[in-house]
N, C-alpha and C. Protein backbone atom coordinates (compact mmCIF):
# COMPACT_ATOMS: atom_id res chain seq x y z
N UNK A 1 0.81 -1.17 0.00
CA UNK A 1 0.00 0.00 0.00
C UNK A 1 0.86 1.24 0.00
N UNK A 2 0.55 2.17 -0.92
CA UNK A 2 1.18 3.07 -0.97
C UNK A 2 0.14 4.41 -0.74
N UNK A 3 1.28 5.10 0.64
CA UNK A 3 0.27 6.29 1.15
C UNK A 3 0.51 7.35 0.34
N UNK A 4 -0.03 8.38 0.01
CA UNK A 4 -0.02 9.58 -0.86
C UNK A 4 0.28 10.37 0.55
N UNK A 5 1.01 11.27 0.57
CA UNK A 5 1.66 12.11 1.34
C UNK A 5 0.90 13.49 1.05
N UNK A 6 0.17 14.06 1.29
CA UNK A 6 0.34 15.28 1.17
C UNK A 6 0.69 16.49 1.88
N UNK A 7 1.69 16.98 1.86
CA UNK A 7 2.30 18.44 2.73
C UNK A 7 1.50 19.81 2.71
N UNK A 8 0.25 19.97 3.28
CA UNK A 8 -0.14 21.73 3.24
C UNK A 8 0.77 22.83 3.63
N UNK A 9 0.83 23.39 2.57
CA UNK A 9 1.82 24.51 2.86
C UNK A 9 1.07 25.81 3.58
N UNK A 10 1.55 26.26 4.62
CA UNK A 10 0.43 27.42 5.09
C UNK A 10 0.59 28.54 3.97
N UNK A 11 -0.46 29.15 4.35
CA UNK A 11 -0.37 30.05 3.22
C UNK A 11 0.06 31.56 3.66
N UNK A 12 0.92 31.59 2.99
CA UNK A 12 2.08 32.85 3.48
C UNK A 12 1.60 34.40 3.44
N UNK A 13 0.84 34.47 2.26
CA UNK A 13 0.60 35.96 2.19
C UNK A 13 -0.36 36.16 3.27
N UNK A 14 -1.39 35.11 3.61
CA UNK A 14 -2.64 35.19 4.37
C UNK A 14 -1.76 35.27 5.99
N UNK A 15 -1.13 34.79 6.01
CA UNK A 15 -0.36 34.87 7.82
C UNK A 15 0.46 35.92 7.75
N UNK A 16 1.04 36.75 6.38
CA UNK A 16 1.92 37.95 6.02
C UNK A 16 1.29 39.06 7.07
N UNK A 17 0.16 38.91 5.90
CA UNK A 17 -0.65 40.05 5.85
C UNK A 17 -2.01 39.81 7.45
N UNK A 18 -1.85 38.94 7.96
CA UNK A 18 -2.65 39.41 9.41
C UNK A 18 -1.82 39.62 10.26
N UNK A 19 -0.21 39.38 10.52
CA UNK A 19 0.57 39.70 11.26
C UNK A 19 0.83 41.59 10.83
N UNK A 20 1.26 42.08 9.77
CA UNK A 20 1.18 43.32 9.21
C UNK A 20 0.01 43.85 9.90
N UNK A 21 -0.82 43.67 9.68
CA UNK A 21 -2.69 44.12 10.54
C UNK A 21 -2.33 44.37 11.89
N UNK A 22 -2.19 43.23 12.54
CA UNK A 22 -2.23 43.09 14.20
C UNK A 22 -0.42 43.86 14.66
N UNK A 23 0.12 43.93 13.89
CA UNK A 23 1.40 44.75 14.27
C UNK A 23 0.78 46.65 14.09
N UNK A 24 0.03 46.75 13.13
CA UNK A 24 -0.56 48.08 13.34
C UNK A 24 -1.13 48.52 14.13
N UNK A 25 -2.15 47.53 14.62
CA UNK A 25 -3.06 47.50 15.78
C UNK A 25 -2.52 47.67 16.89
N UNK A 26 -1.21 47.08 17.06
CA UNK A 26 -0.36 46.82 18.43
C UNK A 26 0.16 48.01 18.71
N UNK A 27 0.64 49.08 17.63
CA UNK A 27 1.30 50.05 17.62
C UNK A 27 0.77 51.17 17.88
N UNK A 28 -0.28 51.17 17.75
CA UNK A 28 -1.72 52.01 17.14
C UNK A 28 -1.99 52.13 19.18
N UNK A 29 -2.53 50.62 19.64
CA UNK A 29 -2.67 50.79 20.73
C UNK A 29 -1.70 51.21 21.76
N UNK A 30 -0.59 51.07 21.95
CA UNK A 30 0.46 51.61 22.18
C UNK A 30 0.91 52.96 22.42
N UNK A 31 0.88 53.53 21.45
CA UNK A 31 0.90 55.02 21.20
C UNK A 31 -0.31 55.66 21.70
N UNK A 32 -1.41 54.83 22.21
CA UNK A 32 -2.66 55.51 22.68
C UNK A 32 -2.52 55.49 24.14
N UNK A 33 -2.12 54.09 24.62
CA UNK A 33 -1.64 53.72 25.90
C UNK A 33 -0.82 55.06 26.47
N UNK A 34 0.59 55.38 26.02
CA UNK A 34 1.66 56.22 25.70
C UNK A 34 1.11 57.70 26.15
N UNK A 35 -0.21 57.76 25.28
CA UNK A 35 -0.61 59.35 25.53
C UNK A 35 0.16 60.04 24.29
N UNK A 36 0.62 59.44 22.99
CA UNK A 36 1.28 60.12 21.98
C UNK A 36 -0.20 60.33 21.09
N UNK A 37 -1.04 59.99 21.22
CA UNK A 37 -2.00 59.87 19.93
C UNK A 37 -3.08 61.48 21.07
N UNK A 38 -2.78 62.18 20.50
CA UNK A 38 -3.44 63.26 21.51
C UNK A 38 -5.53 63.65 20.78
N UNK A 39 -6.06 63.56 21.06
CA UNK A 39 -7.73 63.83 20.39
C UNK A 39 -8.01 65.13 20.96
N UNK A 40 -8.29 66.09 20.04
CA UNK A 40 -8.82 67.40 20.25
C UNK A 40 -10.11 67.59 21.05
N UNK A 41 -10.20 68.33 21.78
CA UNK A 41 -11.97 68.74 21.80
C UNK A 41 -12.52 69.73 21.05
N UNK A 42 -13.63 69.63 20.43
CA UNK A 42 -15.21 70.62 20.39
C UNK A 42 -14.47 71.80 20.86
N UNK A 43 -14.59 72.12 21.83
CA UNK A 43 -14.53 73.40 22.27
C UNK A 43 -12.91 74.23 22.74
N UNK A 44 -11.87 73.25 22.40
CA UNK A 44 -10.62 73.66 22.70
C UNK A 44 -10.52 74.31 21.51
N UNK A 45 -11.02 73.64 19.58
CA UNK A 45 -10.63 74.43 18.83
C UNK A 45 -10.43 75.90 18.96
N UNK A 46 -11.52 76.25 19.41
CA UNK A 46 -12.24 77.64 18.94
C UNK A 46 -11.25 78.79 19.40
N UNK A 47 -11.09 78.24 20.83
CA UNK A 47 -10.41 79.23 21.69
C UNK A 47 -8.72 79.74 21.46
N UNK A 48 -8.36 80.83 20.96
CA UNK A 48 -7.22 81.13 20.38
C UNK A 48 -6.28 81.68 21.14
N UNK A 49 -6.38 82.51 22.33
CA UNK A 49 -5.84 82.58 23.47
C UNK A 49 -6.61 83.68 24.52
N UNK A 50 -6.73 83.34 26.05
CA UNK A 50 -7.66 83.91 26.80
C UNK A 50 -6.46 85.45 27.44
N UNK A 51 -7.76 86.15 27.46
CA UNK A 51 -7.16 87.87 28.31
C UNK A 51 -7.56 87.57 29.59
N UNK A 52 -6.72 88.87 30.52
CA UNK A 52 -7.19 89.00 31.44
C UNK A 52 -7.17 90.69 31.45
N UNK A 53 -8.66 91.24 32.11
CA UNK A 53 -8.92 92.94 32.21
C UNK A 53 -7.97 92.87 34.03
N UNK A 54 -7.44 93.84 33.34
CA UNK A 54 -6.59 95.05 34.79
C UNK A 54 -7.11 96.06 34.85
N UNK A 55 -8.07 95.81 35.93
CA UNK A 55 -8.89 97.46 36.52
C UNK A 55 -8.08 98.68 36.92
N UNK A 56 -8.43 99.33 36.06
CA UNK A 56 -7.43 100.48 36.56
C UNK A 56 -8.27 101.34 37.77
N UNK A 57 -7.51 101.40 39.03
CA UNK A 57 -7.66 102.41 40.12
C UNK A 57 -6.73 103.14 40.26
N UNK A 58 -7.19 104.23 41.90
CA UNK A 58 -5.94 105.08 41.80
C UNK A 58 -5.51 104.44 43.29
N UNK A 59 -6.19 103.41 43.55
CA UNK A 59 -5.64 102.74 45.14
C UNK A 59 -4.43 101.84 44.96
N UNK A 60 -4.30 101.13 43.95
CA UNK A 60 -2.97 100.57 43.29
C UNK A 60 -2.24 100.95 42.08
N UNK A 61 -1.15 100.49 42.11
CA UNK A 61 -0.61 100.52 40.89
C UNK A 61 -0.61 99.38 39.96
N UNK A 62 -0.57 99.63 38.41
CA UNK A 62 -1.16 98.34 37.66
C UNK A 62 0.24 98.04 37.26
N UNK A 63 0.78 97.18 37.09
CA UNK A 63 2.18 96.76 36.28
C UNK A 63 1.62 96.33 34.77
N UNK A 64 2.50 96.77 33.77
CA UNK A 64 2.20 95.81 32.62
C UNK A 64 3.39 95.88 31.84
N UNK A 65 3.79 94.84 31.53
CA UNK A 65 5.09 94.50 30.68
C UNK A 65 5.48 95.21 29.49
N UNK A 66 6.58 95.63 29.29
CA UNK A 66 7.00 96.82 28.47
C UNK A 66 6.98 95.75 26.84
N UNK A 67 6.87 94.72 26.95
CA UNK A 67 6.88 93.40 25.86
C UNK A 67 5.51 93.87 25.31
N UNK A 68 5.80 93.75 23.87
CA UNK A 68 4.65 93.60 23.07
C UNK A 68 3.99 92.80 22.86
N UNK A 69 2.85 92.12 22.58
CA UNK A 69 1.77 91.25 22.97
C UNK A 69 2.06 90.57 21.75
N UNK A 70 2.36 91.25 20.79
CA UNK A 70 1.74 90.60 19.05
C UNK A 70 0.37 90.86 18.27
N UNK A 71 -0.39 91.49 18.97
CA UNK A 71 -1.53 91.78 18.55
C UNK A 71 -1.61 93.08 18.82
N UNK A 72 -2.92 92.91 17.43
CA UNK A 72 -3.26 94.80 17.73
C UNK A 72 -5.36 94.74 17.58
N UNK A 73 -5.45 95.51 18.17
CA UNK A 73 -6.91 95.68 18.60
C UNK A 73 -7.60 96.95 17.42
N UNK A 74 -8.80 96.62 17.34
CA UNK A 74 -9.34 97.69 16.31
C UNK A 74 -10.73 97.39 16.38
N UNK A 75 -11.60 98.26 15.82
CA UNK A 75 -12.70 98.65 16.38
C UNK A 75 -13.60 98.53 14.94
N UNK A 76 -14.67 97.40 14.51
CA UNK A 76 -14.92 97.17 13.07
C UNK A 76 -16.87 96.45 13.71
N UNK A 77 -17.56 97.45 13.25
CA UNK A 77 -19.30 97.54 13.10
C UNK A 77 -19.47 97.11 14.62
N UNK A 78 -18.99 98.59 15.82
CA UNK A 78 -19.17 98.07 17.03
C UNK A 78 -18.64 97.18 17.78
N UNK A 79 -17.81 96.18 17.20
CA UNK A 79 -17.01 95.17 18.01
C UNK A 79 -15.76 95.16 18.13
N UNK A 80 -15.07 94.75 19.46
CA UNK A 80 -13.86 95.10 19.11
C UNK A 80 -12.50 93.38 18.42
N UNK A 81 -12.06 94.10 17.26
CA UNK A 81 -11.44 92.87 16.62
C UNK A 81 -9.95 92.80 17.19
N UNK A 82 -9.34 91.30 17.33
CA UNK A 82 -8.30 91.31 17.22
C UNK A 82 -7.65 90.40 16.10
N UNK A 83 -6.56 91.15 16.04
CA UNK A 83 -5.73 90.00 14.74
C UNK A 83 -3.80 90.28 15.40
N UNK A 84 -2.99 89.26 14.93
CA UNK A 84 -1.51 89.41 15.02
C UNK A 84 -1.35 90.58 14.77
N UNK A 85 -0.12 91.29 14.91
CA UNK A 85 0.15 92.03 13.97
C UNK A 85 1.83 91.83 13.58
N UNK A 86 2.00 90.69 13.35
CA UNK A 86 2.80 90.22 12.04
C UNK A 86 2.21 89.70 10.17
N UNK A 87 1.37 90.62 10.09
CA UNK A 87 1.09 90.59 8.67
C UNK A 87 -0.05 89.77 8.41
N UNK A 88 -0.17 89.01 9.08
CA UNK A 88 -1.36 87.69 8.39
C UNK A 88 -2.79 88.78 8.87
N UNK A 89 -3.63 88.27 8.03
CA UNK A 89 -5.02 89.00 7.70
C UNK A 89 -5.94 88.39 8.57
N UNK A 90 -5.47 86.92 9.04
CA UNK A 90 -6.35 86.52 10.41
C UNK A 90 -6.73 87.24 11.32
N UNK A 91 -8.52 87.27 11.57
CA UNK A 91 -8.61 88.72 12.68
C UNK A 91 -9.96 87.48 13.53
N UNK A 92 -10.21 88.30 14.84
CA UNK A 92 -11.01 87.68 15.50
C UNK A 92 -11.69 88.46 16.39
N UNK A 93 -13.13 88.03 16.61
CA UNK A 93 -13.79 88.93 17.64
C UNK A 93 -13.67 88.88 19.50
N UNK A 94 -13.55 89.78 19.62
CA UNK A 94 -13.11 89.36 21.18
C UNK A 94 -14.54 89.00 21.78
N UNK A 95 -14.55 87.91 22.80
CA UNK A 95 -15.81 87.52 23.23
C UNK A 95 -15.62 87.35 24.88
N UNK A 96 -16.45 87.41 25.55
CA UNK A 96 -16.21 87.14 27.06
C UNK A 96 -16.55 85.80 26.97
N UNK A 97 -16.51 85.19 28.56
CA UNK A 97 -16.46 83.88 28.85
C UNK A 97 -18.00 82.77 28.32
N UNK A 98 -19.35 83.95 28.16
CA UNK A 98 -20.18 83.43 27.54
C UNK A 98 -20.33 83.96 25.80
N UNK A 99 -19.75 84.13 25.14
CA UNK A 99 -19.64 84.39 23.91
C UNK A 99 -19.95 85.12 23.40
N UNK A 100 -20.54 86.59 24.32
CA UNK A 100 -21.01 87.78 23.73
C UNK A 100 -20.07 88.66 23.54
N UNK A 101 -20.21 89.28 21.99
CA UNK A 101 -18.82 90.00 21.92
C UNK A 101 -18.82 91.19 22.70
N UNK A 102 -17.56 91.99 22.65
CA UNK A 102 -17.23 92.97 23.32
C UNK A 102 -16.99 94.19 22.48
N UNK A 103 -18.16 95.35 22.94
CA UNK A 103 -18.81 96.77 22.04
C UNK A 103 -17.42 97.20 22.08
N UNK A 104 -16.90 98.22 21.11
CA UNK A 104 -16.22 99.44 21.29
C UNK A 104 -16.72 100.44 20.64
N UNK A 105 -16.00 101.67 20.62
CA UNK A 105 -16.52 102.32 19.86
C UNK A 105 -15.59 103.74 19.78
N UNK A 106 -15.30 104.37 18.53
CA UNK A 106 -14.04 105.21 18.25
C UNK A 106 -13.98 106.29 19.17
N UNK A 107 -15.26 107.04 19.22
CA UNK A 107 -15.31 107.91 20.08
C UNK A 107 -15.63 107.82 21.57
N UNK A 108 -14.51 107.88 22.92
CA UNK A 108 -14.64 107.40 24.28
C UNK A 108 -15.73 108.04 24.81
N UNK A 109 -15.71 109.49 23.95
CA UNK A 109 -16.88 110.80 25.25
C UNK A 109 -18.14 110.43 25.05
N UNK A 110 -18.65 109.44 23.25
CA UNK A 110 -19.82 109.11 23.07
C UNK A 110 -20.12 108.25 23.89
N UNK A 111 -21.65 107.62 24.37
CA UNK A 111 -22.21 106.85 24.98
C UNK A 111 -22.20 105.88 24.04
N UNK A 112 -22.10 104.30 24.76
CA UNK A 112 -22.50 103.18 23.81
C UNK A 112 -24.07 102.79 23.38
N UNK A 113 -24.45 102.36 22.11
CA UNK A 113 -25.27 102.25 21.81
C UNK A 113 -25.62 101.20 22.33
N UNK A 114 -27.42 101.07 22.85
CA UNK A 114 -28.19 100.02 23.58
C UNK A 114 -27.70 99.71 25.09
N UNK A 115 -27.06 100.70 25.21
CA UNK A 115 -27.48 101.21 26.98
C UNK A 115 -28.22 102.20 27.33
């Protein structure tokens, strides 16, 4: 009696290519583990950088840094805008902590409108 032998060869690309997969996966999780894979929030986009107002009295003195900020402030249909002022045309409305913008207006001695 003669046995027929047959040898299955595994199949290489198919064990290639799920090791390739699960090595991504591994890496993938890893780097999440790590804290390298960072996820934005909703509401971090928006925010471009926060002020703080210095009340001016005559009971203290206010300090403020002789350093220039980078920005310049301007006054466009009642609101007051800011943008860099290194050249780029990016401008933005200043808003308080609930998102209502903040009036200006050219002339200080005039009263603001809708008070």
């Amino acid at each position: 009696m003669t046995e027929v032998q047959t040898h299955d060869k595994p199949d290489l690309t198919k064990w290639i290519g799920l090791g390739f997969i699960l090595g991504i996966l591994v890496a993938v999780l890893a780097l999440e583990y790590y804290g390298f894979i960072q996820h934005p929030k909703a509401a971090d986009a928006a925010v471009v950088e926060e002020f703080r107002l210095l009340a001016l009295n005559t009971s203290e003195e206010v300090k403020v840094s002789p350093k220039p900020s980078g920005k310049v402030a301007f006054c466009v249909n009642g609101y007051l805008l800011l943008r860099p002022d290194n050249g780029k045309e990016v401008a933005g409305v200043l808003v308080d902590s609930k998102n209502r913008g903040i009036a200006c207006q050219v002339d200080i001695n005039r009263p603001l409108q809708g008070n």
